[in-house]
C-alpha atoms as a PDB file:
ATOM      1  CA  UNK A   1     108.315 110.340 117.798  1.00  0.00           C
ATOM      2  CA  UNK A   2     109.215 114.007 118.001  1.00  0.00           C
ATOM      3  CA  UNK A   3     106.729 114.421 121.013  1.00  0.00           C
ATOM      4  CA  UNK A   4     108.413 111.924 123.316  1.00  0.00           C
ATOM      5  CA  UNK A   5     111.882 112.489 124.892  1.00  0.00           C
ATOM      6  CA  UNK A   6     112.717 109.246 125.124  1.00  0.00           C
ATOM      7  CA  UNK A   7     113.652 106.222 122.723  1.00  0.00           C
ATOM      8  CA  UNK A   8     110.719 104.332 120.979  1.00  0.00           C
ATOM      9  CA  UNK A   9     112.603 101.202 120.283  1.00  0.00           C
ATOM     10  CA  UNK A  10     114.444  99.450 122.956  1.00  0.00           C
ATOM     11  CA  UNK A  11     118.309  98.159 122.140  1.00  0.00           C
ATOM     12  CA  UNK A  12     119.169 100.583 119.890  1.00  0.00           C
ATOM     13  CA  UNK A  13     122.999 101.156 120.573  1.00  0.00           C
ATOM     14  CA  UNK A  14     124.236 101.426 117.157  1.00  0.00           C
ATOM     15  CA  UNK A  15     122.370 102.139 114.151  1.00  0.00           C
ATOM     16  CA  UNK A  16     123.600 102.233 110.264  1.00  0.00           C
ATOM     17  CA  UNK A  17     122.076 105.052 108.193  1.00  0.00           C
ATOM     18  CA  UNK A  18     122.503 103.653 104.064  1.00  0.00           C
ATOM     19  CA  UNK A  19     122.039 106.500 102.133  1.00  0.00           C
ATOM     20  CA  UNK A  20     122.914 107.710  98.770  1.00  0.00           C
ATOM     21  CA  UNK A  21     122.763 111.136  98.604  1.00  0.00           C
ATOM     22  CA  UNK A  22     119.049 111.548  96.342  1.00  0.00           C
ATOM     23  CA  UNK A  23     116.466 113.317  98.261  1.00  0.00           C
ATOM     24  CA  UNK A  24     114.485 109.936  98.700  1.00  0.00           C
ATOM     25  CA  UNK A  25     116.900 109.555 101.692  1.00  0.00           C
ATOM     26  CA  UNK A  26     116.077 112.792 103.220  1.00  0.00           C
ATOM     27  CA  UNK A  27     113.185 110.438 105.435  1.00  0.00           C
ATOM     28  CA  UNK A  28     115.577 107.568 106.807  1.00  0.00           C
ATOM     29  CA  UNK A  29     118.608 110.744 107.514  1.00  0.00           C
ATOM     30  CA  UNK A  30     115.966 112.680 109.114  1.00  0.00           C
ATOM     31  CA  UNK A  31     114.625 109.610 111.574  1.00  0.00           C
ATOM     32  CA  UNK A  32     118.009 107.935 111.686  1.00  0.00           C
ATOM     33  CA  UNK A  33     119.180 110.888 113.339  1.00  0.00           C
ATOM     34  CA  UNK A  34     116.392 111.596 115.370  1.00  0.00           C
ATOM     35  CA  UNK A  35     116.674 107.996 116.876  1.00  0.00           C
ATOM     36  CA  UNK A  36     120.474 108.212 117.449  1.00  0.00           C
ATOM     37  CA  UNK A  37     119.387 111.699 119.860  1.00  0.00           C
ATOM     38  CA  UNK A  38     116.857 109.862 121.197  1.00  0.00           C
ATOM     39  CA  UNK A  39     118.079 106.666 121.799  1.00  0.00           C
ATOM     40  CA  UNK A  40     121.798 108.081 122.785  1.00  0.00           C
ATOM     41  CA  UNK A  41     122.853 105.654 119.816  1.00  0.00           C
ATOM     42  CA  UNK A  42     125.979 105.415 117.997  1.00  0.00           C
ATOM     43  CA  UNK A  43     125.455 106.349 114.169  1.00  0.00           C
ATOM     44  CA  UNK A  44     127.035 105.348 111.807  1.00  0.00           C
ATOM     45  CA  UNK A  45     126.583 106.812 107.945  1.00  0.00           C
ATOM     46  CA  UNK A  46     127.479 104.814 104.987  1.00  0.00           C
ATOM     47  CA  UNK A  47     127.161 105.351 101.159  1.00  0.00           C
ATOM     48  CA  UNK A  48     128.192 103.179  98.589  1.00  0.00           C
ATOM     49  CA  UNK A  49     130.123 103.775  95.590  1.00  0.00           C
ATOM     50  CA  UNK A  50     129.358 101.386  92.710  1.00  0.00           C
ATOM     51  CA  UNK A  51     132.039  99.668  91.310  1.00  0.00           C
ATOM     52  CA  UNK A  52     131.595  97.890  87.531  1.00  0.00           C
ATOM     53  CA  UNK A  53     133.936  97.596  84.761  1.00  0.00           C
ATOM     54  CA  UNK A  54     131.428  99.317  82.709  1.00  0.00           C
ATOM     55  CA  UNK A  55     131.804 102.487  84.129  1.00  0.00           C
ATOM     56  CA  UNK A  56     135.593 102.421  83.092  1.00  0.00           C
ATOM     57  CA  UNK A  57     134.623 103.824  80.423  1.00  0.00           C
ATOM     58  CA  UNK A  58     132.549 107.329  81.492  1.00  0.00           C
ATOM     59  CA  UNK A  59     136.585 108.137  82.264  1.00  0.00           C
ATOM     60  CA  UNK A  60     138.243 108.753  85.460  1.00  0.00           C
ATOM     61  CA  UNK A  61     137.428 112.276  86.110  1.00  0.00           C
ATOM     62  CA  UNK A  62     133.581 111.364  86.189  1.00  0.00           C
ATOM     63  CA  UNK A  63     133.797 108.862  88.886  1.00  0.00           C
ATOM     64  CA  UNK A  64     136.489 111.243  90.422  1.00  0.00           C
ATOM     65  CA  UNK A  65     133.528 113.854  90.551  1.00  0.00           C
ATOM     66  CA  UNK A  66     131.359 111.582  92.293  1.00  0.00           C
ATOM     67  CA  UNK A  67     133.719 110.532  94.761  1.00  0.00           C
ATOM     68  CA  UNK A  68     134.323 113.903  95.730  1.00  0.00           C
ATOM     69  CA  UNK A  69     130.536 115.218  95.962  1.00  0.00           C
ATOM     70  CA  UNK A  70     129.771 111.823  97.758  1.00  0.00           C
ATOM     71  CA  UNK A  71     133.352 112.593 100.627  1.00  0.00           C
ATOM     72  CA  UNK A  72     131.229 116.053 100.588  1.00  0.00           C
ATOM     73  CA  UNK A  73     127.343 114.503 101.418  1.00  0.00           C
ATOM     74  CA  UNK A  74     129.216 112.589 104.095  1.00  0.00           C
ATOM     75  CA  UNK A  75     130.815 115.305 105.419  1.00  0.00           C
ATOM     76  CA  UNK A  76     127.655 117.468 105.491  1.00  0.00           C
ATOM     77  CA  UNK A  77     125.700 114.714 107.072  1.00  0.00           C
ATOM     78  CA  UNK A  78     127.762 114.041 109.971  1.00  0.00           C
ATOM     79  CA  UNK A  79     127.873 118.313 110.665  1.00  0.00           C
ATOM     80  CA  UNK A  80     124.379 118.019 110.355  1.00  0.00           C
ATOM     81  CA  UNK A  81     123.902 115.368 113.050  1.00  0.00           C
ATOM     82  CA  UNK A  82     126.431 117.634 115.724  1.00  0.00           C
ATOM     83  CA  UNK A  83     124.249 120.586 114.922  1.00  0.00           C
ATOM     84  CA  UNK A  84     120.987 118.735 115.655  1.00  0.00           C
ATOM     85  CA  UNK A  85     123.264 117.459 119.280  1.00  0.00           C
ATOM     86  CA  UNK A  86     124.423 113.986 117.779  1.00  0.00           C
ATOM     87  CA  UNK A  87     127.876 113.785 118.667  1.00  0.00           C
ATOM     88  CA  UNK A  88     128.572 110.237 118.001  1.00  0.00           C
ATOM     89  CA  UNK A  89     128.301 110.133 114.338  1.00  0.00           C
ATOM     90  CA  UNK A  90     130.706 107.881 111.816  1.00  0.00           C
ATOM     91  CA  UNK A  91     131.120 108.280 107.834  1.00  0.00           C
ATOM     92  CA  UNK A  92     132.178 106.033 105.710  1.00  0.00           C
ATOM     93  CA  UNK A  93     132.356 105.962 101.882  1.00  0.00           C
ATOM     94  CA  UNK A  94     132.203 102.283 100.423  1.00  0.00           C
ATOM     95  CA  UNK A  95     133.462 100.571  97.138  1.00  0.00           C
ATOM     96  CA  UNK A  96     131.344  97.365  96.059  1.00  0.00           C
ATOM     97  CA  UNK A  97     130.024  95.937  92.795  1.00  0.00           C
ATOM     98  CA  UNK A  98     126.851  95.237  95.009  1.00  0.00           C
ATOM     99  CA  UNK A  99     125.277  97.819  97.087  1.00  0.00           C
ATOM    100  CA  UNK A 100     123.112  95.366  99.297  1.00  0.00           C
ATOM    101  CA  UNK A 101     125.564  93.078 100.153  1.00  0.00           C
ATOM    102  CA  UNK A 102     128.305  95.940 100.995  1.00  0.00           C
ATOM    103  CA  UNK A 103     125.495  97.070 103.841  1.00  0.00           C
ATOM    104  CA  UNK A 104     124.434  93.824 104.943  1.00  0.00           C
ATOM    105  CA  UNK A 105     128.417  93.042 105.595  1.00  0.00           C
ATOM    106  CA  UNK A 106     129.114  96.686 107.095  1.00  0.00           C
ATOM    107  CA  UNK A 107     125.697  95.890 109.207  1.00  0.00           C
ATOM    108  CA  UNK A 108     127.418  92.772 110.801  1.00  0.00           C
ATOM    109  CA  UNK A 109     130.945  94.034 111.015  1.00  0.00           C
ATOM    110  CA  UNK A 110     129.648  96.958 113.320  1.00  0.00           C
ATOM    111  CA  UNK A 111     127.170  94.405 115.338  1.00  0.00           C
ATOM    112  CA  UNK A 112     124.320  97.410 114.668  1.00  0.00           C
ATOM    113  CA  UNK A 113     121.265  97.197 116.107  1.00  0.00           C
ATOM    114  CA  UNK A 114     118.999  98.681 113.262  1.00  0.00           C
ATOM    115  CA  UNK A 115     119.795  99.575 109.821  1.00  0.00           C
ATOM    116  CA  UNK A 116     117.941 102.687 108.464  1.00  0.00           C
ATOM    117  CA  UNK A 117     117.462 103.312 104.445  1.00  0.00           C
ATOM    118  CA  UNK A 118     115.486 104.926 101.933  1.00  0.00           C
ATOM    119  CA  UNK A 119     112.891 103.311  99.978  1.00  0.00           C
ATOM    120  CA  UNK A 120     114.441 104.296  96.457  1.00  0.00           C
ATOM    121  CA  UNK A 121     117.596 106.307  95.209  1.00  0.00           C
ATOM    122  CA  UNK A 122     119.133 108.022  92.319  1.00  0.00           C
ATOM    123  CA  UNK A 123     120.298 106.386  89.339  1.00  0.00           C
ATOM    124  CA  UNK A 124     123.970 106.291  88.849  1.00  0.00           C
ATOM    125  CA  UNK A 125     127.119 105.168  90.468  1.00  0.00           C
ATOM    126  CA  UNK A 126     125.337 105.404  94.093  1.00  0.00           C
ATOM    127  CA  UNK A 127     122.301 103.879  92.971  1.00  0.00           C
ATOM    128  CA  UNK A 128     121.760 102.140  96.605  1.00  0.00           C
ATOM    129  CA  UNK A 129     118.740 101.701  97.301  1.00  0.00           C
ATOM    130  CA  UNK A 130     116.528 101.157  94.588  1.00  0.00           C
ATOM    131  CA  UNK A 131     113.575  99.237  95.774  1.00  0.00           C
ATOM    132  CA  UNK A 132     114.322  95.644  95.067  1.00  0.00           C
ATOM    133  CA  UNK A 133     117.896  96.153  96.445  1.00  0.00           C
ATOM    134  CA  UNK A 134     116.215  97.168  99.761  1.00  0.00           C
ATOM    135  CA  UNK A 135     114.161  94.493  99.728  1.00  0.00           C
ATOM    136  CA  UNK A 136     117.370  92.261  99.823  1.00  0.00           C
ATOM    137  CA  UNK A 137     118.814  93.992 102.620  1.00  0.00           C
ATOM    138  CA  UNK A 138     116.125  93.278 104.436  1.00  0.00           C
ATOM    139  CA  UNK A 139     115.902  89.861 103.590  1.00  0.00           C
ATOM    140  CA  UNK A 140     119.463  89.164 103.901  1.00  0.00           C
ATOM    141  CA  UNK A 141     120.566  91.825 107.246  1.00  0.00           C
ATOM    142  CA  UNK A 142     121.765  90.120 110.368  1.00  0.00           C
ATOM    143  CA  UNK A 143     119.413  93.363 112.589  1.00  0.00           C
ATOM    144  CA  UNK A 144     116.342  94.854 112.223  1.00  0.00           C
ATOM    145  CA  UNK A 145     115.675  97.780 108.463  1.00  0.00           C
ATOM    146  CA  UNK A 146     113.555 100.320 109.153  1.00  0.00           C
ATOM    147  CA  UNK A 147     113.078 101.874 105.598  1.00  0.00           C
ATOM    148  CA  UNK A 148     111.696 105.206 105.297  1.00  0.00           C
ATOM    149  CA  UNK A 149     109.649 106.924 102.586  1.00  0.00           C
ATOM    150  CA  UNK A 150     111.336 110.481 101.561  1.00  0.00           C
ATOM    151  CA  UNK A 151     108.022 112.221 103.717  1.00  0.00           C
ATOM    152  CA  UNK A 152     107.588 109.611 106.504  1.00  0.00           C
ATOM    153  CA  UNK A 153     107.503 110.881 110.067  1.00  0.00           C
ATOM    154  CA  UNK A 154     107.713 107.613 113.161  1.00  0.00           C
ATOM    155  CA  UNK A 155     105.687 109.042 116.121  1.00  0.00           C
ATOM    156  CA  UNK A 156     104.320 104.879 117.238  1.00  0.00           C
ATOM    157  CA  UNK A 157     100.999 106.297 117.767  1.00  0.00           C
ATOM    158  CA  UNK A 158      99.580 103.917 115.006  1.00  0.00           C
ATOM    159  CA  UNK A 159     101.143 101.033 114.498  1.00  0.00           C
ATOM    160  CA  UNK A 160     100.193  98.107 111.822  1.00  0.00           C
ATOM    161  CA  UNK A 161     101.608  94.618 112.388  1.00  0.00           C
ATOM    162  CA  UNK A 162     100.813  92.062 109.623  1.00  0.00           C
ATOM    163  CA  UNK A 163     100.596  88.704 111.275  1.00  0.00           C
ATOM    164  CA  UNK A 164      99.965  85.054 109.850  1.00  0.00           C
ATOM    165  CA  UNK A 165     101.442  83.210 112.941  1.00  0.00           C
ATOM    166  CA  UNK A 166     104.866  82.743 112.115  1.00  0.00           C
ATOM    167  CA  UNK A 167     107.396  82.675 114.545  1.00  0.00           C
ATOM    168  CA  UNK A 168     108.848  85.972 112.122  1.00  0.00           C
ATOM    169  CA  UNK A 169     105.055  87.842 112.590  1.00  0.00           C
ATOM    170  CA  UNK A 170     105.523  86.727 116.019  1.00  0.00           C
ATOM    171  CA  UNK A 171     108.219  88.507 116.695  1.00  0.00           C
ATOM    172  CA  UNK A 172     107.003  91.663 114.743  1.00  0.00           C
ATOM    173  CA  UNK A 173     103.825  91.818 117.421  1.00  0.00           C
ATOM    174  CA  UNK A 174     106.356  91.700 120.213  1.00  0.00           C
ATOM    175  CA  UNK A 175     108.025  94.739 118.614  1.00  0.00           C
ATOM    176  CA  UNK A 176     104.879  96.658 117.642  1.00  0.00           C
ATOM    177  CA  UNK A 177     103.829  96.222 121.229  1.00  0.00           C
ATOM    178  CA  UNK A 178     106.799  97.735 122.372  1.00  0.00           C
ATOM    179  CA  UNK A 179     106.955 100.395 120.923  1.00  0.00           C
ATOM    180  CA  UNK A 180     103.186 101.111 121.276  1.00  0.00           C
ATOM    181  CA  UNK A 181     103.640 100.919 125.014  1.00  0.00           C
ATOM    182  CA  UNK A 182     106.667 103.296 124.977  1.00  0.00           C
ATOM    183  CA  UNK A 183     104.770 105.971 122.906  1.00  0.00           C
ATOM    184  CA  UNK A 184     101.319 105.545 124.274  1.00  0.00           C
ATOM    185  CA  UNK A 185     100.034 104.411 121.093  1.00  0.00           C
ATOM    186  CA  UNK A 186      97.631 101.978 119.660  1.00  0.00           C
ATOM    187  CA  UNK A 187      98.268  98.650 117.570  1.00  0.00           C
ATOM    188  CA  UNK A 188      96.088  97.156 114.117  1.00  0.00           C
ATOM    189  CA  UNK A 189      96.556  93.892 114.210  1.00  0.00           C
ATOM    190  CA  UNK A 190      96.118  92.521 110.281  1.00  0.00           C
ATOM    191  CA  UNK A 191      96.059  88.885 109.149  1.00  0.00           C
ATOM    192  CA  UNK A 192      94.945  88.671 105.239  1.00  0.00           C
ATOM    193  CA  UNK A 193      92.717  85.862 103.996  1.00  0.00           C
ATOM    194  CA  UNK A 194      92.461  84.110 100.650  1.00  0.00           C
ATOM    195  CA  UNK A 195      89.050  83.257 101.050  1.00  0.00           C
ATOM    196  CA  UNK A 196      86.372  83.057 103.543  1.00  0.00           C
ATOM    197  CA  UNK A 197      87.326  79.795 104.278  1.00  0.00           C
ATOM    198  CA  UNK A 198      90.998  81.176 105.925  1.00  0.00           C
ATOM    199  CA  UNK A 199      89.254  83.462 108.208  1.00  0.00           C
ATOM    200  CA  UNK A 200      89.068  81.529 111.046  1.00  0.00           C
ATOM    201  CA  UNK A 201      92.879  81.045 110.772  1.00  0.00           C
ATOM    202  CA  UNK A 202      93.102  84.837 110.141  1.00  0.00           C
ATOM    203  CA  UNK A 203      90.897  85.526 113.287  1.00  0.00           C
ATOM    204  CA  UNK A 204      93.333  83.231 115.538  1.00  0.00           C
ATOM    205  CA  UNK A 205      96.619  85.359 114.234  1.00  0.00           C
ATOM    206  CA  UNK A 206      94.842  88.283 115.627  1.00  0.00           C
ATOM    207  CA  UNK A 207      93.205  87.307 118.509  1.00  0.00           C
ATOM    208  CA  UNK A 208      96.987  86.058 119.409  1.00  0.00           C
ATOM    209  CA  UNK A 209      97.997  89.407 118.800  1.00  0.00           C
ATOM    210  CA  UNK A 210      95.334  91.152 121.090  1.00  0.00           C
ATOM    211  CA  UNK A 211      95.868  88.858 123.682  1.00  0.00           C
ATOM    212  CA  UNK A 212      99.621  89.853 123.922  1.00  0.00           C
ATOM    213  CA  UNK A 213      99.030  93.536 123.762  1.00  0.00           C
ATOM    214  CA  UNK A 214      95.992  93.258 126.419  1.00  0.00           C
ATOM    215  CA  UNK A 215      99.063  91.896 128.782  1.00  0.00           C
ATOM    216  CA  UNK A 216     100.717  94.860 127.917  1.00  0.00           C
ATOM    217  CA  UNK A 217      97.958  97.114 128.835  1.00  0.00           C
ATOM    218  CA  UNK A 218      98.143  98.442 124.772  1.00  0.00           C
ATOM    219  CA  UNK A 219      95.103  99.050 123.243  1.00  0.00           C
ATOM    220  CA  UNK A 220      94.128  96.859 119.967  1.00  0.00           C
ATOM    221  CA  UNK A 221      92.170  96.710 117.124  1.00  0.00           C
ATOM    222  CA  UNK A 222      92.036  93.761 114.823  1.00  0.00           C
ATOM    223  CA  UNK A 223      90.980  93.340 111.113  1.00  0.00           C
ATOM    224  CA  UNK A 224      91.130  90.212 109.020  1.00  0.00           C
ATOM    225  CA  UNK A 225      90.171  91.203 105.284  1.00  0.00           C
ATOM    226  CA  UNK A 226      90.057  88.965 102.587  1.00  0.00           C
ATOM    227  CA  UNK A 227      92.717  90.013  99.907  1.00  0.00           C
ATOM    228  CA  UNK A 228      96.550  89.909  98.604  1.00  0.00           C
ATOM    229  CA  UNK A 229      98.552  90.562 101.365  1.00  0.00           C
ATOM    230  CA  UNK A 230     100.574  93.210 100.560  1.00  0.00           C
ATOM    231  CA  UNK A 231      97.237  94.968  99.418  1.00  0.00           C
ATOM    232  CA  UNK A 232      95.778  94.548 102.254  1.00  0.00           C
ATOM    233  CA  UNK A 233      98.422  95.202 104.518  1.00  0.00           C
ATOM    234  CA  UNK A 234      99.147  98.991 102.297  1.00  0.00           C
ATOM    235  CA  UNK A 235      95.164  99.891 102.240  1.00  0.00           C
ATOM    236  CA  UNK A 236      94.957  99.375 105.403  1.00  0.00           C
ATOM    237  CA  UNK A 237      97.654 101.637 106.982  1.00  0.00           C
ATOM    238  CA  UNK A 238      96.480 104.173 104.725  1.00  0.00           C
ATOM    239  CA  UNK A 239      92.898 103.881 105.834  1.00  0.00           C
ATOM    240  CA  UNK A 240      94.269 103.897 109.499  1.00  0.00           C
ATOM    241  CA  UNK A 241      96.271 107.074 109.475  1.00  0.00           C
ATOM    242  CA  UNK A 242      99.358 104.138 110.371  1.00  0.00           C
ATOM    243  CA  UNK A 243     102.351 106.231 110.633  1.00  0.00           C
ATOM    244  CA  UNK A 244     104.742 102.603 110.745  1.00  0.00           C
ATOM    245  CA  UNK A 245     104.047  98.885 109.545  1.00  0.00           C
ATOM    246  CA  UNK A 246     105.904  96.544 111.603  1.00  0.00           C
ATOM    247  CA  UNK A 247     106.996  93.017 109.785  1.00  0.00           C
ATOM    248  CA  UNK A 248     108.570  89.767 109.930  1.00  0.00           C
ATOM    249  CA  UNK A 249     111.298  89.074 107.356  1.00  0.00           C
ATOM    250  CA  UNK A 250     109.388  85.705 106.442  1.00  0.00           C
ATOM    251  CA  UNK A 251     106.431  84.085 106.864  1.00  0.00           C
ATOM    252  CA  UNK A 252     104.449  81.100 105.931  1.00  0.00           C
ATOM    253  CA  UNK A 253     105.714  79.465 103.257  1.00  0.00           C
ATOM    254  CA  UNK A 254     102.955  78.065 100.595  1.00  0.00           C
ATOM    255  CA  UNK A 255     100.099  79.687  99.275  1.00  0.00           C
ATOM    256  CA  UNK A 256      99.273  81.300 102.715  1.00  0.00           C
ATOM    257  CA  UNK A 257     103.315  83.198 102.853  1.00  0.00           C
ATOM    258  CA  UNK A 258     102.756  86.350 103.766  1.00  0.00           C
ATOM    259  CA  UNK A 259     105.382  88.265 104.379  1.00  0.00           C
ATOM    260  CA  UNK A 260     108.398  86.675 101.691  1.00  0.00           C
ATOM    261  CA  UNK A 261     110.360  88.140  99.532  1.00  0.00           C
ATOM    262  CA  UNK A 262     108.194  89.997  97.361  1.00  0.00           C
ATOM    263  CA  UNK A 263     105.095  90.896  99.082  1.00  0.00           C
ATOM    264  CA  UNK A 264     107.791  92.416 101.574  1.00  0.00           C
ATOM    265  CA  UNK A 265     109.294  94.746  98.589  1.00  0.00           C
ATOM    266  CA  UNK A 266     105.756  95.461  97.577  1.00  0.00           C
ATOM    267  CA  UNK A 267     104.813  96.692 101.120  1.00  0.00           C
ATOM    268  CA  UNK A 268     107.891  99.099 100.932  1.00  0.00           C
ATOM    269  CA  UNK A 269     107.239  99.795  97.677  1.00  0.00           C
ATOM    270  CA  UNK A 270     103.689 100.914  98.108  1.00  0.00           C
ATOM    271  CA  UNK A 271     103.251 102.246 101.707  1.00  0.00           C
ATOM    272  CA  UNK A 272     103.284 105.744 102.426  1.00  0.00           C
ATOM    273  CA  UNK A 273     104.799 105.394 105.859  1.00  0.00           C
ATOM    274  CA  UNK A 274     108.136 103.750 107.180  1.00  0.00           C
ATOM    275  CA  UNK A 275     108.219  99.782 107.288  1.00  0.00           C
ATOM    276  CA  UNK A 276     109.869  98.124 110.220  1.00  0.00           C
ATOM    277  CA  UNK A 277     111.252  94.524 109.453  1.00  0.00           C
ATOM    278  CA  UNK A 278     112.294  92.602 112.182  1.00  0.00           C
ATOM    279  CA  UNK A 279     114.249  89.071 112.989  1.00  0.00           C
ATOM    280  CA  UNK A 280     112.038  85.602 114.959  1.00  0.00           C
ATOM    281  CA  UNK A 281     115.064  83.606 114.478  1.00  0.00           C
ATOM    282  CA  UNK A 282     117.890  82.891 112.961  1.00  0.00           C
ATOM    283  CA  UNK A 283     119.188  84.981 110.372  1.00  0.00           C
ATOM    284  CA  UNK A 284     119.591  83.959 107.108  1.00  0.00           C
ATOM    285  CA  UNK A 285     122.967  84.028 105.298  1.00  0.00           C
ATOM    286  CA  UNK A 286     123.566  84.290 101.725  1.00  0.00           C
ATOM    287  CA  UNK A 287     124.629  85.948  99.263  1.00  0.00           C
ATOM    288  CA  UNK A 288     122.587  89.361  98.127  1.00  0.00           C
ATOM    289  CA  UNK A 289     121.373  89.461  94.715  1.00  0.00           C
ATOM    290  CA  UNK A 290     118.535  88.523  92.577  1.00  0.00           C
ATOM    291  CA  UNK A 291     117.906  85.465  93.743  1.00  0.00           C
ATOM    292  CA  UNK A 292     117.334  86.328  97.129  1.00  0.00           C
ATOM    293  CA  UNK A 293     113.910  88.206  96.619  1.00  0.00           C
ATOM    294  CA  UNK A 294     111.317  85.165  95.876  1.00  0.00           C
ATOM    295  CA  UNK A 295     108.587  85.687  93.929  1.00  0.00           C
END
């Protein structure tokens, strides 16, 4: 992304940056700003301040220290973001018993186009984004996540989109397409197969895939190994030099679901580069917390 003056994703008028303060955020500040320049987007910067009765007792000078070094982080960030030419930059320090569903509601109160977050945090009172607490945001946000590994750069030269047909994998094609065509790079379409005998099914995801980028005039390549999803999906954006997976929130449901719940968190968990989870229909609603991440 840093070699092209212009913005890689289209509709990107307001983005949310979730961050906690750790340096595993240092990847999803680093982009979120770098879209907001790009994409002359308004940013908005939110942490999140745990609230629980347990912590009453760690006294009130303690959680008065980490109010005041999280006001601080805020503070730095948004001087940070007019230094680097943002000047449209909000921050906003939160008070919630739960993290995820304090940035899904902030997402939908501000109508934001993307959310941005890291792919773990610190431990603590601002423990935000933990892995399986990302996982719900993305499977609870009304907008598209990007979540960013603390060394992940987005140039959309190589993009992987994981596809098994759904109208949600659909949707993440359209996307990957997109922004392939605005950065002049090239899209890996992946389907995973249980066994040999899903490969024809896995070879029809993909040819699907092709066919839409060929309309696009993107260039394609297609694999369909046999394997877990998520494994497959993770070994092969390594192998590829993929510098951003782009995902529906769910997929088939079954023994052929591929992108639900927790293959999703595994995908974040594992991959090296940023993961970009997108919307092919209506959002869920519900409440964030365990529950929402199926096994």
């Amino acid at each position: 992304m840093n070699s092209a003056q212009f913005c890689p994703i289209s509709k990107l008028e307001k983005l949310l940056l979730a961050t906690d303060r750790s340096t595993f955020s240092e990847g999803a500040v680093r982009e979120a700003i770098d879209f907001a320049k790009r994409c002359s987007s308004r940013l908005y910067v939110m942490s999140v301040l745990e609230t629980n009765p347990e912590y009453e007792t760690i006294g009130a000078s303690v959680y008065q220290k980490e109010e005041e070094e999280a006001t601080k982080y805020l503070s730095s960030l948004k001087s940070r973001a007019s230094r680097e030419g943002l000047s449209s930059c909000e921050t906003a320090l939160h008070y919630a018993e739960e993290p995820c569903q304090c940035i899904v509601d902030e997402a939908a109160e501000r109508k934001v186009d993307m959310i941005v977050i890291g792919r773990r945090g610190r431990r603590g009172l601002m423990k935000v984004l933990m892995g399986p607490v990302a996982a719900r945001v993305v499977g609870h946000a009304p907008c598209k996540v990007l979540v960013v590994p603390r060394a992940a750069r987005i140039e959309g030269k190589n993009i992987l989109v994981a596809t098994d047909g759904s109208e949600h994998s659909t949707a993440a094609a359209s996307e990957a397409i997109e922004i392939a065509k605005r950065c002049g790079g090239t899209v890996h379409a992946v389907s995973s197969a249980h066994s040999e005998a899903e490969l024809d099914e896995a070879k029809a995801h993909v040819q699907k895939v092709a066919d839409m980028a060929g309309r696009e005039g993107v260039p394609v390549e297609t694999e369909t190994p046999i394997g877990r999803s998520h494994d497959v999906i993770v070994e092969t954006a390594g192998g590829r030099g993929v510098d951003l997976i782009v995902m529906g929130t769910y997929g088939k449901t079954g023994l052929k679901k591929l992108l639900m719940g927790s293959s999703t968190e595994k995908v974040i968990g594992q991959a090296s580069c940023a993961v970009l989870v997108v919307k092919g229909g209506p959002v869920s609603k519900g409440q964030c917390g365990p529950a929402a991440v199926h096994a």
